[in-house]
PDB file of N, CA and C in Angstrom:
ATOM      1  N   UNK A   1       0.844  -1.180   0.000  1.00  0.00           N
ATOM      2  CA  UNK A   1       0.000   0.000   0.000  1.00  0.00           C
ATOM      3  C   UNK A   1       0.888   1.241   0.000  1.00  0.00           C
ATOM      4  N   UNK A   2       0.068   2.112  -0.355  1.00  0.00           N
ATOM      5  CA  UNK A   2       1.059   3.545  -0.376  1.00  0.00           C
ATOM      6  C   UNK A   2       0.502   4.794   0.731  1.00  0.00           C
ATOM      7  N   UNK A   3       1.855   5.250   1.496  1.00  0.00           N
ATOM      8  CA  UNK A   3       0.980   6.191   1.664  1.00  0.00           C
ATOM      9  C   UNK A   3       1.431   7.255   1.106  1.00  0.00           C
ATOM     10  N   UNK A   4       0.582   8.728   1.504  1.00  0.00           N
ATOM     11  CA  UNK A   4       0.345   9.681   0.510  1.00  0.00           C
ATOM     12  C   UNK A   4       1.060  11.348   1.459  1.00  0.00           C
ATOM     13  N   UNK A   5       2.478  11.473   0.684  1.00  0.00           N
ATOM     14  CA  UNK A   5       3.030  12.498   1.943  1.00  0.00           C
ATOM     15  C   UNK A   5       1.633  13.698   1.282  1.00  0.00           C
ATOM     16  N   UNK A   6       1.976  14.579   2.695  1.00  0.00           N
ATOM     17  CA  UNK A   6       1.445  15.869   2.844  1.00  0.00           C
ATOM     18  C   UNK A   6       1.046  16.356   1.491  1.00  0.00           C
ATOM     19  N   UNK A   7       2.180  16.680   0.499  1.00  0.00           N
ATOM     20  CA  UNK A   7       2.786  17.472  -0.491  1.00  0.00           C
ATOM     21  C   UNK A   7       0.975  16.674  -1.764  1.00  0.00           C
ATOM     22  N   UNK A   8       0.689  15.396  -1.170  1.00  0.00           N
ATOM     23  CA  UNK A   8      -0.486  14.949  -2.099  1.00  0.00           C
ATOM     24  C   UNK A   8      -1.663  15.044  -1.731  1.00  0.00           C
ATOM     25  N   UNK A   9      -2.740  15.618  -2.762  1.00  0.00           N
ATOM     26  CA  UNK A   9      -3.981  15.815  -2.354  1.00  0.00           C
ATOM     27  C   UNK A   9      -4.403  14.146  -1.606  1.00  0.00           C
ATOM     28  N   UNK A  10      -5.411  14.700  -0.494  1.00  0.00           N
ATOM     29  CA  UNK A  10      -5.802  13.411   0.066  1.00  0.00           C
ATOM     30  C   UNK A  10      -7.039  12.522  -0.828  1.00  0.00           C
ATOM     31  N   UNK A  11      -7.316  13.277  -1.652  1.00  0.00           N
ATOM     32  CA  UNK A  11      -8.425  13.094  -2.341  1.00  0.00           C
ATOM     33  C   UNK A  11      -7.664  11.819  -3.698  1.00  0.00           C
ATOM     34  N   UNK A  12      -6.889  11.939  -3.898  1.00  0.00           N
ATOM     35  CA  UNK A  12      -5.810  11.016  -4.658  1.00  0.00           C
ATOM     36  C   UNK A  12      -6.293   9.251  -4.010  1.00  0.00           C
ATOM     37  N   UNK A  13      -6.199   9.205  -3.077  1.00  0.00           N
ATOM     38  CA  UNK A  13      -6.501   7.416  -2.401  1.00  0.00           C
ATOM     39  C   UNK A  13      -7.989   7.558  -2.668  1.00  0.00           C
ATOM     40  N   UNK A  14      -8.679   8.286  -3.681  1.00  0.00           N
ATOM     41  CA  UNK A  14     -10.353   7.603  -3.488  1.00  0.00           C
ATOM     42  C   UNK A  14     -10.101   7.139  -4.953  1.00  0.00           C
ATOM     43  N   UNK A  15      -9.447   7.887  -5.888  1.00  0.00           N
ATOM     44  CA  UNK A  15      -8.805   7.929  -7.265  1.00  0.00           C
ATOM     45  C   UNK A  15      -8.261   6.228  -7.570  1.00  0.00           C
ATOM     46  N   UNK A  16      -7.094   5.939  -6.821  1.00  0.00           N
ATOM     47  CA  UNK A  16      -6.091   4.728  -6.870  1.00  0.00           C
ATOM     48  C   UNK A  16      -7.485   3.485  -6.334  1.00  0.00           C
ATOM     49  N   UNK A  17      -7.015   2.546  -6.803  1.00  0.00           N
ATOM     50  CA  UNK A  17      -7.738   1.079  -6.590  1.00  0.00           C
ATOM     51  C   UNK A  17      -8.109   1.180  -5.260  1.00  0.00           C
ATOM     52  N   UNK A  18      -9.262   0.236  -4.819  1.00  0.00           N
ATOM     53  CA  UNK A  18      -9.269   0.719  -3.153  1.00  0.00           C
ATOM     54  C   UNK A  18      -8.815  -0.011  -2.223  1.00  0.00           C
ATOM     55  N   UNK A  19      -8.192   0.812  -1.598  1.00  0.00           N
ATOM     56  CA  UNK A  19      -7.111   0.184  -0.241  1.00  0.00           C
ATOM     57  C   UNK A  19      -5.766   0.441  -1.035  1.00  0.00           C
ATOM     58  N   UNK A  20      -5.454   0.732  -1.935  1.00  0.00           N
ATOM     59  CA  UNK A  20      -4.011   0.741  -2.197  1.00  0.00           C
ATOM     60  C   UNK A  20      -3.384   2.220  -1.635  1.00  0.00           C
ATOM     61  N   UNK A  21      -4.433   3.113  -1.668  1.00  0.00           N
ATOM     62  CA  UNK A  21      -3.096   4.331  -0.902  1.00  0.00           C
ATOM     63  C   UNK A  21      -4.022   4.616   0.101  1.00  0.00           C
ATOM     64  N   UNK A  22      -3.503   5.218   1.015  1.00  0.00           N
ATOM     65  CA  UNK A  22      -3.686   6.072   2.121  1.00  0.00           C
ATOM     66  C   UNK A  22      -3.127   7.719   2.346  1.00  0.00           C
ATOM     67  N   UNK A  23      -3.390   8.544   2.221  1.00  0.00           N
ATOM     68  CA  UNK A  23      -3.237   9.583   2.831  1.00  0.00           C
ATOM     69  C   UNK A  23      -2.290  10.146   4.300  1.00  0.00           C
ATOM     70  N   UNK A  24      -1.793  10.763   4.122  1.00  0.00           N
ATOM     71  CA  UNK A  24      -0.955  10.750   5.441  1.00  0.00           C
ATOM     72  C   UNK A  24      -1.750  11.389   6.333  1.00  0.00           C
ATOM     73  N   UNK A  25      -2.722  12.198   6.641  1.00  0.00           N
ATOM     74  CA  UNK A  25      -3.478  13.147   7.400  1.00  0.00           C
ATOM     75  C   UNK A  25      -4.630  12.060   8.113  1.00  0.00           C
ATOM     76  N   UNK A  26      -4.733  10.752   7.501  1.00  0.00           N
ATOM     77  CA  UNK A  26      -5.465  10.076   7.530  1.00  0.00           C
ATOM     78  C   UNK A  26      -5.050   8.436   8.501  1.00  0.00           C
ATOM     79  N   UNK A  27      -3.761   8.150   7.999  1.00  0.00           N
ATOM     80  CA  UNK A  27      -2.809   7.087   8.669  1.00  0.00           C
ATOM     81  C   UNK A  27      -2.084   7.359  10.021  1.00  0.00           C
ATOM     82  N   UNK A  28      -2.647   6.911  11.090  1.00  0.00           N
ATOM     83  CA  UNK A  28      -2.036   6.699  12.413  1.00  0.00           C
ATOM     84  C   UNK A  28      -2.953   7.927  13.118  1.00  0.00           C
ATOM     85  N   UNK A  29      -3.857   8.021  12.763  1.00  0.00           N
ATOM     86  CA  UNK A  29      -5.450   9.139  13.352  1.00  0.00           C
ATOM     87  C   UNK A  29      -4.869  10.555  13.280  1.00  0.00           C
ATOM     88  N   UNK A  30      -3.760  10.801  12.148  1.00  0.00           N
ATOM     89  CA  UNK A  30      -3.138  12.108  11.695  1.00  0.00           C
ATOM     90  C   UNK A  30      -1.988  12.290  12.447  1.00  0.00           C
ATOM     91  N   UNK A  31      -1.784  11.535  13.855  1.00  0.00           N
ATOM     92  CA  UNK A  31      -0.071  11.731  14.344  1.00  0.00           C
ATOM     93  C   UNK A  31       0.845  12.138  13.393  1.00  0.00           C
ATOM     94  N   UNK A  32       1.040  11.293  12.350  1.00  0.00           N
ATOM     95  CA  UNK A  32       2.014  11.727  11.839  1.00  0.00           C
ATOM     96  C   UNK A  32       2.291  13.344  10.843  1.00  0.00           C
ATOM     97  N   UNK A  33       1.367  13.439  11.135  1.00  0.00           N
ATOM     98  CA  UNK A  33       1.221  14.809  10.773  1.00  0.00           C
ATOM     99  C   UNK A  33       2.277  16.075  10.983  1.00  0.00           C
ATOM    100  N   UNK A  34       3.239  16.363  10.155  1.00  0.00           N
ATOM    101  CA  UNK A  34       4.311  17.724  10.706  1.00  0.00           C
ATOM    102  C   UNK A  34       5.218  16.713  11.731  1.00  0.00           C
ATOM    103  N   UNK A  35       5.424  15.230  11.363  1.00  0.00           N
ATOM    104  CA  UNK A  35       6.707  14.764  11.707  1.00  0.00           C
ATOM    105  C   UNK A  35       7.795  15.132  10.659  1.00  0.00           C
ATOM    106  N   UNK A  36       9.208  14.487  11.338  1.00  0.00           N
ATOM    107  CA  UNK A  36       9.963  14.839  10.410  1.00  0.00           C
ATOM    108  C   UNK A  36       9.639  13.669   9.358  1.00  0.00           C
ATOM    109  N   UNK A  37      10.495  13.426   8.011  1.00  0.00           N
ATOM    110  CA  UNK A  37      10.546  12.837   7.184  1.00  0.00           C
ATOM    111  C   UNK A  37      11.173  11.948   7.519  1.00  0.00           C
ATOM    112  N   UNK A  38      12.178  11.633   8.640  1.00  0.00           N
ATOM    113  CA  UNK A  38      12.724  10.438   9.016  1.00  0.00           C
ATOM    114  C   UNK A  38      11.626   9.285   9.801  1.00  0.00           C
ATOM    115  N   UNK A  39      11.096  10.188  10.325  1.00  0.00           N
ATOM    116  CA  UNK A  39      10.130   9.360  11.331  1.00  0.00           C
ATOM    117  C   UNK A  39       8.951   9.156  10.777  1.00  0.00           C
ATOM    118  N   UNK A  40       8.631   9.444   9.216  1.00  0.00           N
ATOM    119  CA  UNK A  40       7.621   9.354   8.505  1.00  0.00           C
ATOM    120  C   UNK A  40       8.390   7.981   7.566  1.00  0.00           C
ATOM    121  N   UNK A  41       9.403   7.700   7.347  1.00  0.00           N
ATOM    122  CA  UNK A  41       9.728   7.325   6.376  1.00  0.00           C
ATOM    123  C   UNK A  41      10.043   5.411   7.738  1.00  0.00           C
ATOM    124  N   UNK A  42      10.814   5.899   8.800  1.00  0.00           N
ATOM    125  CA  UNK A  42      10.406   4.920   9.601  1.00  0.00           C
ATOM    126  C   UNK A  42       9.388   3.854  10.134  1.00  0.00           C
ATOM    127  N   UNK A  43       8.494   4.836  10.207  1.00  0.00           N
ATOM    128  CA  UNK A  43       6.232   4.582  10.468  1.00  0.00           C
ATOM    129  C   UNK A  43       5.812   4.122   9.219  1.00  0.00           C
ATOM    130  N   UNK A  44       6.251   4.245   7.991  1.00  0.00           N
ATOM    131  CA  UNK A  44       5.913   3.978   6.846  1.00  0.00           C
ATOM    132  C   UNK A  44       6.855   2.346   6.765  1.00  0.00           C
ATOM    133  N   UNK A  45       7.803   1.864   6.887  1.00  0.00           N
ATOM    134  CA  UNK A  45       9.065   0.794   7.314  1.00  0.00           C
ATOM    135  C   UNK A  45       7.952  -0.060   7.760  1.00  0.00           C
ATOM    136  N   UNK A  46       7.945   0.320   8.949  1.00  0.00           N
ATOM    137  CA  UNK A  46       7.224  -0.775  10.251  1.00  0.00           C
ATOM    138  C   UNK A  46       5.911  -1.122   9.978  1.00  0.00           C
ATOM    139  N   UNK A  47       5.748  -0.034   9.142  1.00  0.00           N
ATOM    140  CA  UNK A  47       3.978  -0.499   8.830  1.00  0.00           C
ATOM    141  C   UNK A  47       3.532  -0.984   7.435  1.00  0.00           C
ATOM    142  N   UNK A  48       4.666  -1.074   6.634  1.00  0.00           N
ATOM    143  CA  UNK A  48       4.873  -2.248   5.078  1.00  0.00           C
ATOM    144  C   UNK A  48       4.391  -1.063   4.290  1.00  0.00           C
ATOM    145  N   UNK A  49       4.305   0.175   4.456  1.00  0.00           N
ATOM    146  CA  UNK A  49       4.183   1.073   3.516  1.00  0.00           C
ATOM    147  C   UNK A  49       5.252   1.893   2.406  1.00  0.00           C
ATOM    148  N   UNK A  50       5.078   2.088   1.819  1.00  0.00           N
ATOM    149  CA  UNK A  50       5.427   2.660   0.406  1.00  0.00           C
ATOM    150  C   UNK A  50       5.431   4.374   0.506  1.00  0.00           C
ATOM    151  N   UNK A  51       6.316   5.063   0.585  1.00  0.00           N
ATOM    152  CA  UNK A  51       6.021   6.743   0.600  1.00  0.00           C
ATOM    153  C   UNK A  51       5.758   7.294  -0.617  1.00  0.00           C
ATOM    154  N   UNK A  52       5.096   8.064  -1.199  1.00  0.00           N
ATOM    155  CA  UNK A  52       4.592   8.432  -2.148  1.00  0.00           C
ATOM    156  C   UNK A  52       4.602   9.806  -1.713  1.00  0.00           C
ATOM    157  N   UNK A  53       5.969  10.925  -2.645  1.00  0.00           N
ATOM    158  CA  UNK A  53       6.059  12.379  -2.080  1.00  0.00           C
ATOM    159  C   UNK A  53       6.788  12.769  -3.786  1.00  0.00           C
ATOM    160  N   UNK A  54       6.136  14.373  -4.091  1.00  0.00           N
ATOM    161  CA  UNK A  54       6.806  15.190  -4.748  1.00  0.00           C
ATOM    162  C   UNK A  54       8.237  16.028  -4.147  1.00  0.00           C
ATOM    163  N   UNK A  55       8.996  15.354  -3.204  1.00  0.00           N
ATOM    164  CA  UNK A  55       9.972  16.046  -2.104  1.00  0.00           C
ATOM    165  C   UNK A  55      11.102  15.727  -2.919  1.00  0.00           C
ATOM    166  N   UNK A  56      11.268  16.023  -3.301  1.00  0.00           N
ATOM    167  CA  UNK A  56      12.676  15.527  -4.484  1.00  0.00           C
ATOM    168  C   UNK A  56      13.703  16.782  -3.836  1.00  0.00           C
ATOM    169  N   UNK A  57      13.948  17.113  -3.060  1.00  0.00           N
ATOM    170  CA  UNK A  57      14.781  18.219  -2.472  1.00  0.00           C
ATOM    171  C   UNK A  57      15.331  17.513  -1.189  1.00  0.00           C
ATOM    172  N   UNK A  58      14.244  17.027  -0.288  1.00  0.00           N
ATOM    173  CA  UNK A  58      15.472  16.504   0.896  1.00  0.00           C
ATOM    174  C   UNK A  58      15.281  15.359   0.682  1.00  0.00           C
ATOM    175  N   UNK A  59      13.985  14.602   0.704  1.00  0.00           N
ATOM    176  CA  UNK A  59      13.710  12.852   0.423  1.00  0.00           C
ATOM    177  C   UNK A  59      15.262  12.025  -0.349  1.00  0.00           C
ATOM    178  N   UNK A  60      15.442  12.296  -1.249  1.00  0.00           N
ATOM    179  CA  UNK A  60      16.779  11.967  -1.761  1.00  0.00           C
ATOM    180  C   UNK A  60      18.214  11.734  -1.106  1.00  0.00           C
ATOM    181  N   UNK A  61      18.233  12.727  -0.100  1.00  0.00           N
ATOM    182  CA  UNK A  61      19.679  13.113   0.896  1.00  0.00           C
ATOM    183  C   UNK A  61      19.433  12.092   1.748  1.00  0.00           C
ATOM    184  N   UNK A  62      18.198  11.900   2.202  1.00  0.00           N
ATOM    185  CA  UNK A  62      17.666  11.683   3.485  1.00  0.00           C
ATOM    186  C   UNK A  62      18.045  10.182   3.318  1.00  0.00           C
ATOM    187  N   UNK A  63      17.524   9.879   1.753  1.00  0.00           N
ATOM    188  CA  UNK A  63      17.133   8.185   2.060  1.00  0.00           C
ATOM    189  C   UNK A  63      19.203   8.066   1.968  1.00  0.00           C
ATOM    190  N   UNK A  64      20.149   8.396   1.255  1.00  0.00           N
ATOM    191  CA  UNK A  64      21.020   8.245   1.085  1.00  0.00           C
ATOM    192  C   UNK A  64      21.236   8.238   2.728  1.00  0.00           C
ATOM    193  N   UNK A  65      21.215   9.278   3.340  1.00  0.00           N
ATOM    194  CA  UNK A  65      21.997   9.287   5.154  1.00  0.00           C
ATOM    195  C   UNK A  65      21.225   7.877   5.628  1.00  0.00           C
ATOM    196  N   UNK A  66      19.853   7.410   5.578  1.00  0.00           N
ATOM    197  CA  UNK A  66      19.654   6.777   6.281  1.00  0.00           C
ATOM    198  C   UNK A  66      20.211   5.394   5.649  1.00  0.00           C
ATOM    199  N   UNK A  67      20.819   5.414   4.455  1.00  0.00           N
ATOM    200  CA  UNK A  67      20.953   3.886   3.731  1.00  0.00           C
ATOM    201  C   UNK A  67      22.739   4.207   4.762  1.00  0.00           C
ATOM    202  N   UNK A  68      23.126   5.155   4.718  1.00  0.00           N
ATOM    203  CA  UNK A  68      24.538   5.114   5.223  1.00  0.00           C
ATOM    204  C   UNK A  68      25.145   4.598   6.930  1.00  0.00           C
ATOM    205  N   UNK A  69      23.963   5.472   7.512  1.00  0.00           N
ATOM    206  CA  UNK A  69      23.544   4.548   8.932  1.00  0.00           C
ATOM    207  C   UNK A  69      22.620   3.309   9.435  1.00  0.00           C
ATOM    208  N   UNK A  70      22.542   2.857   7.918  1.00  0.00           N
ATOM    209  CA  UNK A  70      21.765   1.558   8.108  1.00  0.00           C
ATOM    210  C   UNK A  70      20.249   0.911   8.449  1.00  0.00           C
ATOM    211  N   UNK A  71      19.730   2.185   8.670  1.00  0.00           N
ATOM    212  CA  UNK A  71      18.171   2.540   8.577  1.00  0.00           C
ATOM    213  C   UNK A  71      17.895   2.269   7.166  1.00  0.00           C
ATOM    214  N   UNK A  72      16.978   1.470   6.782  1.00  0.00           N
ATOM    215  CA  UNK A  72      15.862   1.039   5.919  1.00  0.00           C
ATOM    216  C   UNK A  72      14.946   1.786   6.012  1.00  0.00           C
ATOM    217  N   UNK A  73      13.880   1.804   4.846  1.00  0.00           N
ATOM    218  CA  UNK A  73      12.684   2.330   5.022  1.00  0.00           C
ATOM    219  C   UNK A  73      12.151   1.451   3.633  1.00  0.00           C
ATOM    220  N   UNK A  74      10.684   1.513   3.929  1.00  0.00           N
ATOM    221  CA  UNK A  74       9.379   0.479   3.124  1.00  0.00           C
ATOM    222  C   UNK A  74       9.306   0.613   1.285  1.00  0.00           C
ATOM    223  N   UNK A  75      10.162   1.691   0.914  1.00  0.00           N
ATOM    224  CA  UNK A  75      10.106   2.146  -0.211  1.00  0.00           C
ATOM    225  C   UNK A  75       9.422   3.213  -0.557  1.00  0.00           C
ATOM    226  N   UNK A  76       9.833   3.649  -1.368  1.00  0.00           N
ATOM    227  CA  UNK A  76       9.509   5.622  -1.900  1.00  0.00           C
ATOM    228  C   UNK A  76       8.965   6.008  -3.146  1.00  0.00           C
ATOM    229  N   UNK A  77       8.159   6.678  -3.557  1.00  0.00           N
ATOM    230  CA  UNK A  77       8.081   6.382  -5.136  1.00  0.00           C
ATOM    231  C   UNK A  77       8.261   8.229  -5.053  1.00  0.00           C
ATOM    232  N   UNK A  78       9.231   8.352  -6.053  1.00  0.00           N
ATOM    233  CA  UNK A  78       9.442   9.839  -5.875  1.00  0.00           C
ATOM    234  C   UNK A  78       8.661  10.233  -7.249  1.00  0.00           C
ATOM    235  N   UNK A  79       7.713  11.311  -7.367  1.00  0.00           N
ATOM    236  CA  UNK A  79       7.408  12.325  -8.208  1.00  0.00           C
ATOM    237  C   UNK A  79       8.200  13.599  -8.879  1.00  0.00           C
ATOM    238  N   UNK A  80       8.590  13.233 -10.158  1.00  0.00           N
ATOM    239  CA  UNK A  80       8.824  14.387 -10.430  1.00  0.00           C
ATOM    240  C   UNK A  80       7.749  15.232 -11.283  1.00  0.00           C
ATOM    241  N   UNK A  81       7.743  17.277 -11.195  1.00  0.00           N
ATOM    242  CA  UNK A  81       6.688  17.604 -11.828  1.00  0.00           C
ATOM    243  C   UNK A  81       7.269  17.757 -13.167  1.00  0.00           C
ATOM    244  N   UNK A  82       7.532  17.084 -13.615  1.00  0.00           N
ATOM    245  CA  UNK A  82       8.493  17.109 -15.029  1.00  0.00           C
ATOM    246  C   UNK A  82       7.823  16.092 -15.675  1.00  0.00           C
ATOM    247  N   UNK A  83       7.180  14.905 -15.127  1.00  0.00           N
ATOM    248  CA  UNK A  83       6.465  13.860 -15.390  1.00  0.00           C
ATOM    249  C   UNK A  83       5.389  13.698 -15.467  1.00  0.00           C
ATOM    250  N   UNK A  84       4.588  14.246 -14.165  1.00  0.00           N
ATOM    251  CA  UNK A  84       3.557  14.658 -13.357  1.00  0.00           C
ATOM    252  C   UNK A  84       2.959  15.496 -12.816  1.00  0.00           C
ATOM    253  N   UNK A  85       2.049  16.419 -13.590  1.00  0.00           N
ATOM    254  CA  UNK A  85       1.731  17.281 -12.532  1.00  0.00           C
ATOM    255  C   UNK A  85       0.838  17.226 -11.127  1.00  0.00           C
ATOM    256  N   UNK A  86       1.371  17.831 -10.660  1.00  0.00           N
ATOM    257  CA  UNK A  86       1.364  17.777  -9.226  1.00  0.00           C
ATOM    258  C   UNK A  86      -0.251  17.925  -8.654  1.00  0.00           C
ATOM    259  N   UNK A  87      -1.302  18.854  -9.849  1.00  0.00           N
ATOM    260  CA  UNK A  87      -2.772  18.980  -9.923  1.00  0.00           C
ATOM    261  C   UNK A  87      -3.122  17.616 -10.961  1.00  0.00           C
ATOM    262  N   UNK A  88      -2.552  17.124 -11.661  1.00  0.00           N
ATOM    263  CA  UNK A  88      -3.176  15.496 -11.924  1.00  0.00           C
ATOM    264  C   UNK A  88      -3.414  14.784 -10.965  1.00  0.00           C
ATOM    265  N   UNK A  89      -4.410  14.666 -10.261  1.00  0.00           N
ATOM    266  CA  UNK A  89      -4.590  13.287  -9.662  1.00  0.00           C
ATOM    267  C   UNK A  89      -4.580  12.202 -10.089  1.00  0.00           C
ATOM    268  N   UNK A  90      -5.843  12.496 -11.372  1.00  0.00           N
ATOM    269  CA  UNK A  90      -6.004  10.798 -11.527  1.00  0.00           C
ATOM    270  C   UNK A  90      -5.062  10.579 -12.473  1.00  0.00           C
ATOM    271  N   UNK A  91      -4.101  11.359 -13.430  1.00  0.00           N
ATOM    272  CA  UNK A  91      -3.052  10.958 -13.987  1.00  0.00           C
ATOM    273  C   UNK A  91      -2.029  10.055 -12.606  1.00  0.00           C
ATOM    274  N   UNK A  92      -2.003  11.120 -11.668  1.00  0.00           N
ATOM    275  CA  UNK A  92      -0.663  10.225 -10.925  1.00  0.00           C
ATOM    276  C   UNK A  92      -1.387   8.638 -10.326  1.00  0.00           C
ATOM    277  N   UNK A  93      -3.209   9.012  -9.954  1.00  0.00           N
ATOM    278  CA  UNK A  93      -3.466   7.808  -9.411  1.00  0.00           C
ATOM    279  C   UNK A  93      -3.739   6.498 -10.617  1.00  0.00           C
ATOM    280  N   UNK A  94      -3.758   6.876 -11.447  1.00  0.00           N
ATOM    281  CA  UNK A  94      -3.387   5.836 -12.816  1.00  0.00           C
ATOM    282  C   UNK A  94      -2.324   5.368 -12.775  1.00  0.00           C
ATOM    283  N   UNK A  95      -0.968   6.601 -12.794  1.00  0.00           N
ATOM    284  CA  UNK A  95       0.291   5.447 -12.516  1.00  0.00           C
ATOM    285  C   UNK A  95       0.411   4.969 -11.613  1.00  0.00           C
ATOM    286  N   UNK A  96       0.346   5.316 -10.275  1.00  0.00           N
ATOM    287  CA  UNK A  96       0.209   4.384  -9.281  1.00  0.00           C
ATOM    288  C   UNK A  96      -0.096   3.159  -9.393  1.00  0.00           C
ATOM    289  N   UNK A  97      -1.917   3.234  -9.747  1.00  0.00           N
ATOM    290  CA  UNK A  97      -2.287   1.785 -10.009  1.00  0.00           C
ATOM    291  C   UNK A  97      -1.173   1.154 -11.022  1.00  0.00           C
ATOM    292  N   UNK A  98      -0.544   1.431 -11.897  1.00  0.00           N
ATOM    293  CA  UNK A  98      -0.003   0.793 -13.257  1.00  0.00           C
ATOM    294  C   UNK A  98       1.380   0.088 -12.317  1.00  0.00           C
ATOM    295  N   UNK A  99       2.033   1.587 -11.287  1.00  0.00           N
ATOM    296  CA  UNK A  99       3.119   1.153 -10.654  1.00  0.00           C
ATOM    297  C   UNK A  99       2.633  -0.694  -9.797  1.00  0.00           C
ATOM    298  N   UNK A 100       1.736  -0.238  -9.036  1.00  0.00           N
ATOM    299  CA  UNK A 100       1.566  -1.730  -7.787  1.00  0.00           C
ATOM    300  C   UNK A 100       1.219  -2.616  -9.034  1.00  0.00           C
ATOM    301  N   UNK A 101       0.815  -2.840 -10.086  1.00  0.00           N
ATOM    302  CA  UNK A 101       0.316  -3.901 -10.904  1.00  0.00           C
ATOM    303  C   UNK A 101       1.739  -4.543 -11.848  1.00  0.00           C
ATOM    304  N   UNK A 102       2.535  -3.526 -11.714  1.00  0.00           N
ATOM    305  CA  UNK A 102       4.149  -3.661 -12.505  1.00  0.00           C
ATOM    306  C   UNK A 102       4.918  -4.211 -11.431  1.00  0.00           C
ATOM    307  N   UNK A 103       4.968  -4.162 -10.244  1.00  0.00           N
ATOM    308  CA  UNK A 103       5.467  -4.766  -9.258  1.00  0.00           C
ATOM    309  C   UNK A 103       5.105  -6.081  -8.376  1.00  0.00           C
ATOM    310  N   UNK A 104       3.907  -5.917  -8.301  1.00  0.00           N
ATOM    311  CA  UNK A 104       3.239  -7.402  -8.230  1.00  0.00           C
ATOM    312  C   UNK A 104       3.204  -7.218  -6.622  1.00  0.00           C
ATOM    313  N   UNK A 105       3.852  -8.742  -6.374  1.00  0.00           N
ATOM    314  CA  UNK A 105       3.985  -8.572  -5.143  1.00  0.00           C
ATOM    315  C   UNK A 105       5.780  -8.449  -4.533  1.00  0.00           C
ATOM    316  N   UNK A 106       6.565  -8.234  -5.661  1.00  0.00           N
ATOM    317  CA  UNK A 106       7.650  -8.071  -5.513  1.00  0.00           C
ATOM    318  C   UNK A 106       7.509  -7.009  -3.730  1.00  0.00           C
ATOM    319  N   UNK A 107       8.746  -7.505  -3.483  1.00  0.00           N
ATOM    320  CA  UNK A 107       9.223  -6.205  -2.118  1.00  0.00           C
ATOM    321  C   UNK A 107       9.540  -5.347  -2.523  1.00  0.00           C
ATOM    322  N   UNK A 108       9.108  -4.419  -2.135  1.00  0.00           N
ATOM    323  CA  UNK A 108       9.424  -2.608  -2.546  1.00  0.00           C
ATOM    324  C   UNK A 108      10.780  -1.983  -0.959  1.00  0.00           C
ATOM    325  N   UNK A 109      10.766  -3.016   0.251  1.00  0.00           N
ATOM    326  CA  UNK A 109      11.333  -2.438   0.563  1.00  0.00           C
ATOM    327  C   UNK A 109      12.895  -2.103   0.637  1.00  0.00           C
ATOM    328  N   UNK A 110      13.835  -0.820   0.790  1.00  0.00           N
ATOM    329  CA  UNK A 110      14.595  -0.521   0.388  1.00  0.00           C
ATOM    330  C   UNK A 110      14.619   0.206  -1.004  1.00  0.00           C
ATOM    331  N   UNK A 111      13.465   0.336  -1.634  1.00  0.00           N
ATOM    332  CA  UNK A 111      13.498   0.479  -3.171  1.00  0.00           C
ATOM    333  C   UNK A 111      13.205   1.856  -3.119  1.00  0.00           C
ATOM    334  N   UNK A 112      13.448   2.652  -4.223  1.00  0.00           N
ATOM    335  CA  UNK A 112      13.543   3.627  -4.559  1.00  0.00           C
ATOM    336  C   UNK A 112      12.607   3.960  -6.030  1.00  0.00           C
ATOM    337  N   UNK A 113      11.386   4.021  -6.355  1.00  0.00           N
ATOM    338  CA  UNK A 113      11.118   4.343  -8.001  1.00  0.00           C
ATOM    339  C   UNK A 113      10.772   5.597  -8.496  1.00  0.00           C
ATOM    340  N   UNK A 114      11.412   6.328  -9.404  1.00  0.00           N
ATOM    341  CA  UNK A 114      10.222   7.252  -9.999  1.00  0.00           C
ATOM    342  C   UNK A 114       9.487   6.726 -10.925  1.00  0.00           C
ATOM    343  N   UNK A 115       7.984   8.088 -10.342  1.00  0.00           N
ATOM    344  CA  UNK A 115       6.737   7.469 -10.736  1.00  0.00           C
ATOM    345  C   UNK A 115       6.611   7.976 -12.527  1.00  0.00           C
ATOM    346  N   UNK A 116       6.207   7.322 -13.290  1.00  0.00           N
ATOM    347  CA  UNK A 116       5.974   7.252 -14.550  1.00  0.00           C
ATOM    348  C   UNK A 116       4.655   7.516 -15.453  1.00  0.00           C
ATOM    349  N   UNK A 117       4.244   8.563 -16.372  1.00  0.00           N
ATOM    350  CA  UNK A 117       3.059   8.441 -16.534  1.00  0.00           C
ATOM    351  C   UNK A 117       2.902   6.908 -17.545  1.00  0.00           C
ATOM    352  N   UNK A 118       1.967   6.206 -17.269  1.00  0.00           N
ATOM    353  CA  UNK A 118       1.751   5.225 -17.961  1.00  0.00           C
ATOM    354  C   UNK A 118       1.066   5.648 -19.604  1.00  0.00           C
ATOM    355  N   UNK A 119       2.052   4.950 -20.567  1.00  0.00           N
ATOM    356  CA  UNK A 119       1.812   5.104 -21.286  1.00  0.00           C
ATOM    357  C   UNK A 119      -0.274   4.528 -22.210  1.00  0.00           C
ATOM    358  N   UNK A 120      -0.296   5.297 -23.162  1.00  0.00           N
ATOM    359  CA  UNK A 120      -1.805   5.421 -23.235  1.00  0.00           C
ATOM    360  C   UNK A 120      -1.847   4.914 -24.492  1.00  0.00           C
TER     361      UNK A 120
END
């Protein structure tokens, strides 16, 4: 399952297949809300989730420091708006679905993907 950083409309997980994303405002009764990205990316680990963020500014550094101190996390699917715009929903919740159906049940964790518009 994915969840859905801040940076994504919450309205996006009614879009994607159902039960495949979650919303972050929505997962853990909104706690995680205005955590850092480490401890989002941790909560996301422990709980078999997938991060799904347009953060292409620190997300990147971050996952590198934490691959360097040996912290894991559940997997990331980074957005770029070069690909995606950021007001597409159901474009991004199309690739999404296309992403979990291209992956199967493969493990995502440790993984890193950018998201792709699926071709039409």
């Amino acid at each position: 399952m994915f969840l859905l950083d801040e940076n994504l409309s919450p309205r996006m997980a009614g879009l994607c297949s159902p039960g495949l994303a979650v919303p972050l405002r929505d997962w853990c009764g909104g706690s995680m809300l205005g955590e850092t990205d480490r401890r989002i990316l941790q909560g996301a680990r422990i709980a078999g989730l997938v991060l799904v963020t347009f953060d292409l500014a620190t997300i990147p550094s971050l996952l590198q420091d934490m691959a360097s101190s040996g912290d894991g996390h559940g997997g990331v699917v980074l957005i770029s708006s070069r690909s995606c715009a950021q007001n597409d929903l159901r474009g991004i919740a199309k690739a999404l679905n296309s992403l979990h159906q291209s992956l199967g049940s493969e493990a995502c964790k440790n993984r890193i993907v950018f998201l792709r518009k699926p071709q039409t």
